[in-house]
Structure formats: C-alpha cells, structure tokens
C-alpha atoms as a PDB file:
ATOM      1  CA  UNK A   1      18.376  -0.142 -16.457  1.00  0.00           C
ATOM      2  CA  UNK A   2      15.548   0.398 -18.544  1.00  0.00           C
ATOM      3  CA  UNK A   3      12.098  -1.572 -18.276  1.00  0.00           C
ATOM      4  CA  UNK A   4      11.572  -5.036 -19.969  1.00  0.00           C
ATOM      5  CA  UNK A   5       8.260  -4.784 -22.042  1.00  0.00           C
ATOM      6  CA  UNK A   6       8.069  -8.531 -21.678  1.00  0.00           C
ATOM      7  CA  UNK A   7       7.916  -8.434 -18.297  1.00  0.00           C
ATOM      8  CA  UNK A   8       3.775  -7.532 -18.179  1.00  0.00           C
ATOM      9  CA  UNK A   9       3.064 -10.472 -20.201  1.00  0.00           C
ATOM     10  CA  UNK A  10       5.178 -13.105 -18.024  1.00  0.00           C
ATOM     11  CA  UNK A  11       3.484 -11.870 -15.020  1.00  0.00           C
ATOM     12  CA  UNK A  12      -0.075 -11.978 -16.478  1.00  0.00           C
ATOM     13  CA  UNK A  13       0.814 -15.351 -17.415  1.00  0.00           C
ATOM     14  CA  UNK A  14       2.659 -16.555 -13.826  1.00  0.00           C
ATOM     15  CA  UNK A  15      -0.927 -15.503 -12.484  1.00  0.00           C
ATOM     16  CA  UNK A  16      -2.771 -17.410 -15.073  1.00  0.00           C
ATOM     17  CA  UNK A  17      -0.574 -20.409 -13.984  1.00  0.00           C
ATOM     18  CA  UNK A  18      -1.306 -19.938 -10.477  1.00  0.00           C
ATOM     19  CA  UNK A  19      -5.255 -19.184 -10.887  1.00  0.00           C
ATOM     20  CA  UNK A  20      -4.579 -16.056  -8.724  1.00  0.00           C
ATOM     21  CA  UNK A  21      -8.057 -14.454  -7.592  1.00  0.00           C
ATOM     22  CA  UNK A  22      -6.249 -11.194  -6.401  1.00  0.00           C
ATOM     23  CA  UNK A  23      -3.017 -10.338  -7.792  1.00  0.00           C
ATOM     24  CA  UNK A  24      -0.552  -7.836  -6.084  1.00  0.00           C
ATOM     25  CA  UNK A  25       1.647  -5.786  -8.361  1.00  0.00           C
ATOM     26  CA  UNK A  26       4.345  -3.843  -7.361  1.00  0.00           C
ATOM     27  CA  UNK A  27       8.383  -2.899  -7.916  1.00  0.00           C
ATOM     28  CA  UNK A  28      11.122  -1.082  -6.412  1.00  0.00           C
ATOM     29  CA  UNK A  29      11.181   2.743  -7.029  1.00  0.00           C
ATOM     30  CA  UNK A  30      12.341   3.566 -10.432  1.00  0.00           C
ATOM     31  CA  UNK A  31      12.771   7.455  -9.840  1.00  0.00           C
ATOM     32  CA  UNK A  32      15.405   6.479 -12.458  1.00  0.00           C
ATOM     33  CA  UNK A  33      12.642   6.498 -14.992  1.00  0.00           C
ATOM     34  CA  UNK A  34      10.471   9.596 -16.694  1.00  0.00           C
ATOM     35  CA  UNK A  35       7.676   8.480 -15.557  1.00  0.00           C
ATOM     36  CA  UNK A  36       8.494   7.038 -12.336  1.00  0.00           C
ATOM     37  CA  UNK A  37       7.506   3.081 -13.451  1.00  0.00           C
ATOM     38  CA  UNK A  38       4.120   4.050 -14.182  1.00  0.00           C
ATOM     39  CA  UNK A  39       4.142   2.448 -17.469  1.00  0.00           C
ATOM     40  CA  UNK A  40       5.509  -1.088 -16.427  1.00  0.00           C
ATOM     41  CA  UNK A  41       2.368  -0.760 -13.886  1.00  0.00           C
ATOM     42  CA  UNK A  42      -0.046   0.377 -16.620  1.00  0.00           C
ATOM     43  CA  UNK A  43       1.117  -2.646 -19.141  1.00  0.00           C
ATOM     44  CA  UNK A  44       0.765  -5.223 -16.498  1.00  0.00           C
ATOM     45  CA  UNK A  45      -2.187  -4.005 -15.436  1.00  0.00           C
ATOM     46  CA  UNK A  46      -3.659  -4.403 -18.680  1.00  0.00           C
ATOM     47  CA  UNK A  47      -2.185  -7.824 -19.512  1.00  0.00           C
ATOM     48  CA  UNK A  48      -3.283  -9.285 -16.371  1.00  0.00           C
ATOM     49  CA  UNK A  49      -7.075  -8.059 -17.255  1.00  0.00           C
ATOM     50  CA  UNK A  50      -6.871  -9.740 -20.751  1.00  0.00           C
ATOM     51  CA  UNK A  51      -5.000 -13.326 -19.501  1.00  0.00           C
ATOM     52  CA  UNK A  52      -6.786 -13.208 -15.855  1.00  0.00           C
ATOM     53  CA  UNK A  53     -10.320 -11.272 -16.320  1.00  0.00           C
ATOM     54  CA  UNK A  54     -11.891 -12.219 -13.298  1.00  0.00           C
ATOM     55  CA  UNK A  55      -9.168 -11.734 -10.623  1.00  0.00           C
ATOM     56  CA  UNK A  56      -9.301  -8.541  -8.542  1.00  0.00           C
ATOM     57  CA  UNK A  57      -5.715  -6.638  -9.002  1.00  0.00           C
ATOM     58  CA  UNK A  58      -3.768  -4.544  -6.067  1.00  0.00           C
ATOM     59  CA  UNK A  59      -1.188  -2.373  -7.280  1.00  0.00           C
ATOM     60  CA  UNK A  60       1.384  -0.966  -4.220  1.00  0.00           C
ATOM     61  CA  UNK A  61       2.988   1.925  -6.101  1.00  0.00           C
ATOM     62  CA  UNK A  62       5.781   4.266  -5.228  1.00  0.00           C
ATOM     63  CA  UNK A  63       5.005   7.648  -4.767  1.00  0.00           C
ATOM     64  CA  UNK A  64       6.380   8.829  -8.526  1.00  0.00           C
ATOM     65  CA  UNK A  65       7.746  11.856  -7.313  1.00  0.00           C
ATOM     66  CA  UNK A  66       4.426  13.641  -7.110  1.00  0.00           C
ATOM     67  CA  UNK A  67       3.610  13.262 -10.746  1.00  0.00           C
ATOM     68  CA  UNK A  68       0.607  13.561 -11.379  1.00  0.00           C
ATOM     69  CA  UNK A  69       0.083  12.180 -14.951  1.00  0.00           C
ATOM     70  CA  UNK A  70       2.167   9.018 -13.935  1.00  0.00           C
ATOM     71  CA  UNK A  71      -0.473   8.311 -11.031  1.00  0.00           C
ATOM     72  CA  UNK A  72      -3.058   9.062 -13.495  1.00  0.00           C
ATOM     73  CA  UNK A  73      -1.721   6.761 -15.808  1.00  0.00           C
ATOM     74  CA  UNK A  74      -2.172   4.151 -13.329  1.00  0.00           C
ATOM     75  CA  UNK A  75      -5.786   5.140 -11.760  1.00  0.00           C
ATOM     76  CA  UNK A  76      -7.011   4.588 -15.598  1.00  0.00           C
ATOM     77  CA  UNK A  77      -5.203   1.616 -16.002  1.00  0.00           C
ATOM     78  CA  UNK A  78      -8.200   0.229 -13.397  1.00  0.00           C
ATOM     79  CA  UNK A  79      -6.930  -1.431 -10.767  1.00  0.00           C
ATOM     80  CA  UNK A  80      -9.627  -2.571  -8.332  1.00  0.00           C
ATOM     81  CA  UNK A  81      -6.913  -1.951  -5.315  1.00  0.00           C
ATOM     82  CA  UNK A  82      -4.311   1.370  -5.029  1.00  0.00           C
ATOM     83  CA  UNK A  83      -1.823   0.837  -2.163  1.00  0.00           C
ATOM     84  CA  UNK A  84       0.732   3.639  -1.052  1.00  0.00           C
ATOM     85  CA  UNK A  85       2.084   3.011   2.403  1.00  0.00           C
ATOM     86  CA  UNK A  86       2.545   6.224   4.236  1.00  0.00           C
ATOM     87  CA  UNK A  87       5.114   4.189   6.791  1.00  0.00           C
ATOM     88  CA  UNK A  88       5.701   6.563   9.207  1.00  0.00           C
ATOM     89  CA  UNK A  89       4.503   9.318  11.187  1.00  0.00           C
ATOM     90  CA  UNK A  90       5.179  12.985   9.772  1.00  0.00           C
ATOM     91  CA  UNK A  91       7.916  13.607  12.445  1.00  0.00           C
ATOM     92  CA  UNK A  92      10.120  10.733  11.687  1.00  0.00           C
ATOM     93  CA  UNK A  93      10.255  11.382   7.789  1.00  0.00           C
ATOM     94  CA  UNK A  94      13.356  13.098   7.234  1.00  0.00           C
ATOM     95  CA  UNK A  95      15.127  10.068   9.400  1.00  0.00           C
ATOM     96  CA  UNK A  96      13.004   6.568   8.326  1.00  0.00           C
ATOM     97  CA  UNK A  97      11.639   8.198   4.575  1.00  0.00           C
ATOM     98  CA  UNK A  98      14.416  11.009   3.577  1.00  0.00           C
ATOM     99  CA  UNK A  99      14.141  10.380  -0.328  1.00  0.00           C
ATOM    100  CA  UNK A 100       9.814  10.837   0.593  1.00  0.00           C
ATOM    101  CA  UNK A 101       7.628  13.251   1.564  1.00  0.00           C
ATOM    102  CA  UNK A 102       4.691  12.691   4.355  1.00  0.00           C
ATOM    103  CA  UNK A 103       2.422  15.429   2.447  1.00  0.00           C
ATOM    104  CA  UNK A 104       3.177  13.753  -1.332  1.00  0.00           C
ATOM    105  CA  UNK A 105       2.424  10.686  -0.425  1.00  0.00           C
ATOM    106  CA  UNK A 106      -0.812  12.154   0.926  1.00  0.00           C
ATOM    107  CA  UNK A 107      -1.928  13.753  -1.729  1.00  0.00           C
ATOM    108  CA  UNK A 108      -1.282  10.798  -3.829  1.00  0.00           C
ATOM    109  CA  UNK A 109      -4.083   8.863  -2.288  1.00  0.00           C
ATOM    110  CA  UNK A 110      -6.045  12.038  -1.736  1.00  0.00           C
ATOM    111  CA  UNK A 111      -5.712  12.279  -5.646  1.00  0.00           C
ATOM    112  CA  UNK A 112      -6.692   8.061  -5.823  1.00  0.00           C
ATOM    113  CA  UNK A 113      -9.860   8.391  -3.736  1.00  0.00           C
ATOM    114  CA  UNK A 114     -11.023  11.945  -5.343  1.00  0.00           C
ATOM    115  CA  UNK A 115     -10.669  10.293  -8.775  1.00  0.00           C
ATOM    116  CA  UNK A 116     -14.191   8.884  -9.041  1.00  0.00           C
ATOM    117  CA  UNK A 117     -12.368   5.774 -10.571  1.00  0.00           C
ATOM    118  CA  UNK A 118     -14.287   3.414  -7.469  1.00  0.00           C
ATOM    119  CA  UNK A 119     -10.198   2.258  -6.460  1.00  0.00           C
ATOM    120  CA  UNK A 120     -10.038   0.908  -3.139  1.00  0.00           C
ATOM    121  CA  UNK A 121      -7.337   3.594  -1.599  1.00  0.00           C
ATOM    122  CA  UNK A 122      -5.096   1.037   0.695  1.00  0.00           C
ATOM    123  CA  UNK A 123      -1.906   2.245   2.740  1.00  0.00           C
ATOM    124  CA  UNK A 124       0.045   1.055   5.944  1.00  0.00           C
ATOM    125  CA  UNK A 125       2.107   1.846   8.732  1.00  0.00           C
ATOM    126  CA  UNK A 126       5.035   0.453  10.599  1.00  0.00           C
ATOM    127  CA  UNK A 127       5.146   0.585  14.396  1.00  0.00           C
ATOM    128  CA  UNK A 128       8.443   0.595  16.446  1.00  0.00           C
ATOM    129  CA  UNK A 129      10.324   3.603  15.071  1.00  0.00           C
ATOM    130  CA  UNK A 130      10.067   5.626  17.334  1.00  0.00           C
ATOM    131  CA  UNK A 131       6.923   7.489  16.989  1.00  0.00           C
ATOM    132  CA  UNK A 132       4.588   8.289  19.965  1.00  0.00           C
ATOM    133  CA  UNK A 133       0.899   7.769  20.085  1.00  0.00           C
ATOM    134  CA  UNK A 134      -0.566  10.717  19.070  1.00  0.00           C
ATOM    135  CA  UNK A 135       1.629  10.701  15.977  1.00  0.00           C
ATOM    136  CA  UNK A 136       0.342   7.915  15.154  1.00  0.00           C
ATOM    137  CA  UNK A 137      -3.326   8.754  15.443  1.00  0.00           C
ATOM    138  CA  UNK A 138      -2.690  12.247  13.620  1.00  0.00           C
ATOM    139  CA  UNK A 139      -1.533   9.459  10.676  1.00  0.00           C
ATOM    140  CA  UNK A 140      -4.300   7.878  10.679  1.00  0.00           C
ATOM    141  CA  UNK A 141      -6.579  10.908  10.582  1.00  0.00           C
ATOM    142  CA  UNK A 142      -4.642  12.012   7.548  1.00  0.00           C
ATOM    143  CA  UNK A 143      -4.969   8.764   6.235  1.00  0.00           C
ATOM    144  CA  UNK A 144      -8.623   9.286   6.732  1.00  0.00           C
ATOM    145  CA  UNK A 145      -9.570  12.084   5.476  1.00  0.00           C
ATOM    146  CA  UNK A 146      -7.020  11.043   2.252  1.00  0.00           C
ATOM    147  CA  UNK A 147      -9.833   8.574   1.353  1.00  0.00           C
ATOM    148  CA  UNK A 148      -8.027   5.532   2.691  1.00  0.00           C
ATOM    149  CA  UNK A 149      -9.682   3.282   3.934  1.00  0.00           C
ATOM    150  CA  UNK A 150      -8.022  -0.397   4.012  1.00  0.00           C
ATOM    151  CA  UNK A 151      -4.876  -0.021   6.621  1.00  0.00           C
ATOM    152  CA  UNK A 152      -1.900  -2.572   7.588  1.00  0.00           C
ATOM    153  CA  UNK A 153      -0.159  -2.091  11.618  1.00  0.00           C
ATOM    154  CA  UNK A 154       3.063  -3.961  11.520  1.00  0.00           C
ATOM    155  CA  UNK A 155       6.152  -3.739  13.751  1.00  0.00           C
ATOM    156  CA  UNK A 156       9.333  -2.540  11.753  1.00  0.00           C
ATOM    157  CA  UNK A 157      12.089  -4.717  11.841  1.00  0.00           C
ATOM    158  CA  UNK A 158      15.883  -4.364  10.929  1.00  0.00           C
ATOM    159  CA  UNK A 159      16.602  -5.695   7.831  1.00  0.00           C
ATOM    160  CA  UNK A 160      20.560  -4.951   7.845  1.00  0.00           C
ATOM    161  CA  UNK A 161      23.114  -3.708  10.194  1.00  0.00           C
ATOM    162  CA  UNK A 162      23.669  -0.525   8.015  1.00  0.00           C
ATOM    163  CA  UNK A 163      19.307  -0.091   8.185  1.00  0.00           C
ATOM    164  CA  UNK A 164      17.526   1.914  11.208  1.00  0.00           C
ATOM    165  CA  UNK A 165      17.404  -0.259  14.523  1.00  0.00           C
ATOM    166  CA  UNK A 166      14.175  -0.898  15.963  1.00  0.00           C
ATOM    167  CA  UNK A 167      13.310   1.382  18.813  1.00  0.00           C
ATOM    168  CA  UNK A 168      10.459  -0.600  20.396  1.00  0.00           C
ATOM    169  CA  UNK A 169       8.577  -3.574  19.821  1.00  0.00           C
ATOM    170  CA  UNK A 170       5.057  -3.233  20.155  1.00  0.00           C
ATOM    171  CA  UNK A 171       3.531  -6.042  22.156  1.00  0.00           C
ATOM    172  CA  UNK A 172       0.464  -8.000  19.883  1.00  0.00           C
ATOM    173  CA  UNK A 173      -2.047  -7.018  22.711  1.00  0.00           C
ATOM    174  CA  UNK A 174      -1.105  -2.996  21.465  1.00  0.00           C
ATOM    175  CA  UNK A 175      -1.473  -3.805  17.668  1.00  0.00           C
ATOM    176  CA  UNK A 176      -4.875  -5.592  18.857  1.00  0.00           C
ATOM    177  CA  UNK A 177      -6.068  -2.062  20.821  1.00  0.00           C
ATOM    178  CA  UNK A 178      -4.832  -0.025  17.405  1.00  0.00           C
ATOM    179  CA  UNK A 179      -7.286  -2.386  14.700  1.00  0.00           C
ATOM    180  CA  UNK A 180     -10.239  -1.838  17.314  1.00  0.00           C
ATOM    181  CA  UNK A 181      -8.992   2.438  17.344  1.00  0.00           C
ATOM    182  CA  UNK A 182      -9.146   2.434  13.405  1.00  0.00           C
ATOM    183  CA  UNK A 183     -11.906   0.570  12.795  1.00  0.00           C
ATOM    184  CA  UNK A 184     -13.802   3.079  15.587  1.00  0.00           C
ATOM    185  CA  UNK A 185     -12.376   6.009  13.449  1.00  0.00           C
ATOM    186  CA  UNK A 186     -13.790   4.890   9.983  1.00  0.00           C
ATOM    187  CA  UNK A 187     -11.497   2.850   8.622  1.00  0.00           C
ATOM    188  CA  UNK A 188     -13.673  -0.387   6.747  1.00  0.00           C
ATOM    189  CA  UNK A 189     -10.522  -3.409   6.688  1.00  0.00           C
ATOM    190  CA  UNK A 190      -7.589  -3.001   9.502  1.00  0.00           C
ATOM    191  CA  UNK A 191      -4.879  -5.988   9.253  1.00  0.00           C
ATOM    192  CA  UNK A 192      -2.932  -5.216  12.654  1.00  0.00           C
ATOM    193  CA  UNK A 193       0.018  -7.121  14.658  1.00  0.00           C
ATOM    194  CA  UNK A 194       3.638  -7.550  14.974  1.00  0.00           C
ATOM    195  CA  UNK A 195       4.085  -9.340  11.811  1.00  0.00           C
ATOM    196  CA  UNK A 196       1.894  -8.010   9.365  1.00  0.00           C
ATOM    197  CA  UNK A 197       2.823  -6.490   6.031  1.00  0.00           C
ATOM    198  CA  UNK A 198       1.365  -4.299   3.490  1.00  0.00           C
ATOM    199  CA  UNK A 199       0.497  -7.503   1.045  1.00  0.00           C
ATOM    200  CA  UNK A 200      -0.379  -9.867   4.293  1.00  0.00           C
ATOM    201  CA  UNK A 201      -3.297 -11.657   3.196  1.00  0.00           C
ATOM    202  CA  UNK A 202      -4.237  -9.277   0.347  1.00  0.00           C
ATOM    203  CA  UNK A 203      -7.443 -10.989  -0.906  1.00  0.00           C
ATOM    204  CA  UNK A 204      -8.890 -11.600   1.942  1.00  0.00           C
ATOM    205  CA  UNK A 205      -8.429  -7.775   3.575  1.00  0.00           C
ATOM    206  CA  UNK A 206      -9.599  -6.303   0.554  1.00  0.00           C
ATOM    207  CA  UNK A 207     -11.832  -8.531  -1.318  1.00  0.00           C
ATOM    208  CA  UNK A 208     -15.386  -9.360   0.391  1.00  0.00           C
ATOM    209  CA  UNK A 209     -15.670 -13.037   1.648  1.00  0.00           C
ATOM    210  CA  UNK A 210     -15.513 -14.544   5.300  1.00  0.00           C
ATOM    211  CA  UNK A 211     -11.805 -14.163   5.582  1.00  0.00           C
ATOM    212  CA  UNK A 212     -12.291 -10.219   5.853  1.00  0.00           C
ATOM    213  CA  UNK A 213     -14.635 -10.540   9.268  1.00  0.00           C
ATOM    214  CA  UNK A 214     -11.918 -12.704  10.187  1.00  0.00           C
ATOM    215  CA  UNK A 215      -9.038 -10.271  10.039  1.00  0.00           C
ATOM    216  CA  UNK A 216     -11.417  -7.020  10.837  1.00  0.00           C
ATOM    217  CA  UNK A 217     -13.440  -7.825  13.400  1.00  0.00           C
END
C-alpha cells in the first residue's frame, strides 16, 4: 500500500488541534517501501514545524534496513527527539527480533548521536523475555557508548496467543534497582517499571521541566 501524502498535513493539524507541546511520530515498518518510510517521517516532520513551531517532536523510527540515506533523510528533517528501541538483549534476537538485527539497530543510533545534528538519541528495552542480567547490562553499555542517552525498562507482555509468552515478570522493586543502575552508568532520563513504554510520558522524560526529576530521580 503505498504512502498517503496527505497524511503529514492531517497529523500536523490533529497536533495543532490538540496544542501538543511534544509530539511523537511514528508507524509500523514499511520495509515494503524504497526507502523504508523515511519520507512519510521527513514530510510530517516538516509539516508539524510549519503548523506547530514551538512543540518539541520525537520520532520512534524503524530501523530502515540499515539505510543509511533513509536515516539521514530523517536526522535532517530535525527532529529534536530520535527513538529506536533496541528491545532485547543480543542473545534473544534471532527468537524476540528475527526480521532485526542487534548490531543495525546499533549503528543506527551510533549514526544519530555522531551526526552533530544535537538529536536527543532515545531507545528502550523490554524485560521478561528471558534475558539474564548481564545481558542486560552489556545492552545498556552498547546503548551507551551508541550515544543514547534517554532509556525506557518495561516488562514485555503477550499481546496474542500466536506472540512469545512472557518468561518472567519483573517485580517493580527490580525495574526501580535498574533506573538507579542506568542513571549510575551515564544515562541522563531513565523511565523504568512494569508498565512503561517507549512513548510513556514522552514530554516529560525528554523535555526539561519538573516532571523529568520526577520520573529520573
């Protein structure tokens, strides 16, 4: 199905409706497309700037197949926020992420944070897969030295029968112990517990008011 070029424009407006302050753009992967989705991210970039000038913008992108000049297209673009959740830890890739790669979706936000573009390089990871604790702080040292450094902890549920089970849930007090672990690593904003998401309270994690002590500290 191909893109709808008045889709930018209806958004820009929704968020002009709304008075957003920090808009979150994102889509399900289009590996369909050339170029990945890049441009429907691009345009709606750009029409949100000229409807909504002042409101901070967060795009969470795919990882466009490792091509570079779609990623580009969107670190020009200008959004204030990049988000690429890693997910999982390297092991558990093939099984949670098979149509993904751990190291491409690296070297996407290594490619974000090296661009000298001032993007905020955002990702997140779900707990509960499986994954033992040392995988997860090896993640989180990639993350690190990627340039990330705004992070989302959430537990991964089930979403259908057909989807992976759950293998553990992580108990709030755990998700509490990993915020205090990143934070002590580098990492500036850390949103952590059982039902955070990579969007959960967006403008307060990455914009600069009260709210982010709250959720950080």
């Amino acid at each position: 199905m191909p893109t709808d070029p008045g889709e930018p424009g209806r958004v820009a407006e929704a968020a002009a409706r709304m008075a957003l302050g920090h808009v979150v753009v994102t889509s399900v992967t289009r590996d369909d497309l050339a170029d990945g989705g890049a441009g429907a991210f691009t345009e709606t970039i750009r029409a949100l700037r000229t409807r909504l000038p002042a409101a901070r913008i967060e795009v969470l992108v795919p990882d466009f197949r490792g091509e570079d000049a779609s990623l580009r297209a969107v670190v020009e673009a200008g959004p204030d926020v990049l988000n690429h959740n890693l997910e999982t830890v390297a092991r558990l890739y093939p099984e949670v992420r098979p149509q993904a790669a751990y190291g491409r979706s690296l070297a996407l936000l290594r490619r974000v944070g090296r661009s000298g573009a001032g993007i905020a390089v955002k990702s997140g990871l779900m707990l509960g897969l499986g994954e033992t604790p040392g995988e997860v702080k090896e993640a989180l040292r990639d993350l690190l030295e990627a340039g990330c450094r705004i992070l989302t902890l959430g537990q991964y549920l089930q979403p259908a029968k057909e989807c992976l089970p759950a293998v553990r849930y992580v108990p709030p007090e755990e998700f509490d112990a990993w915020r205090a672990f990143a934070l002590g690593m580098g990492f500036e904003r850390v949103a952590s517990g059982p039902l955070i998401r990579s969007s959960y309270h967006a403008e307060a994690l990455c914009g600069a008011g009260p709210e982010t002590k709250a959720l950080v500290s």
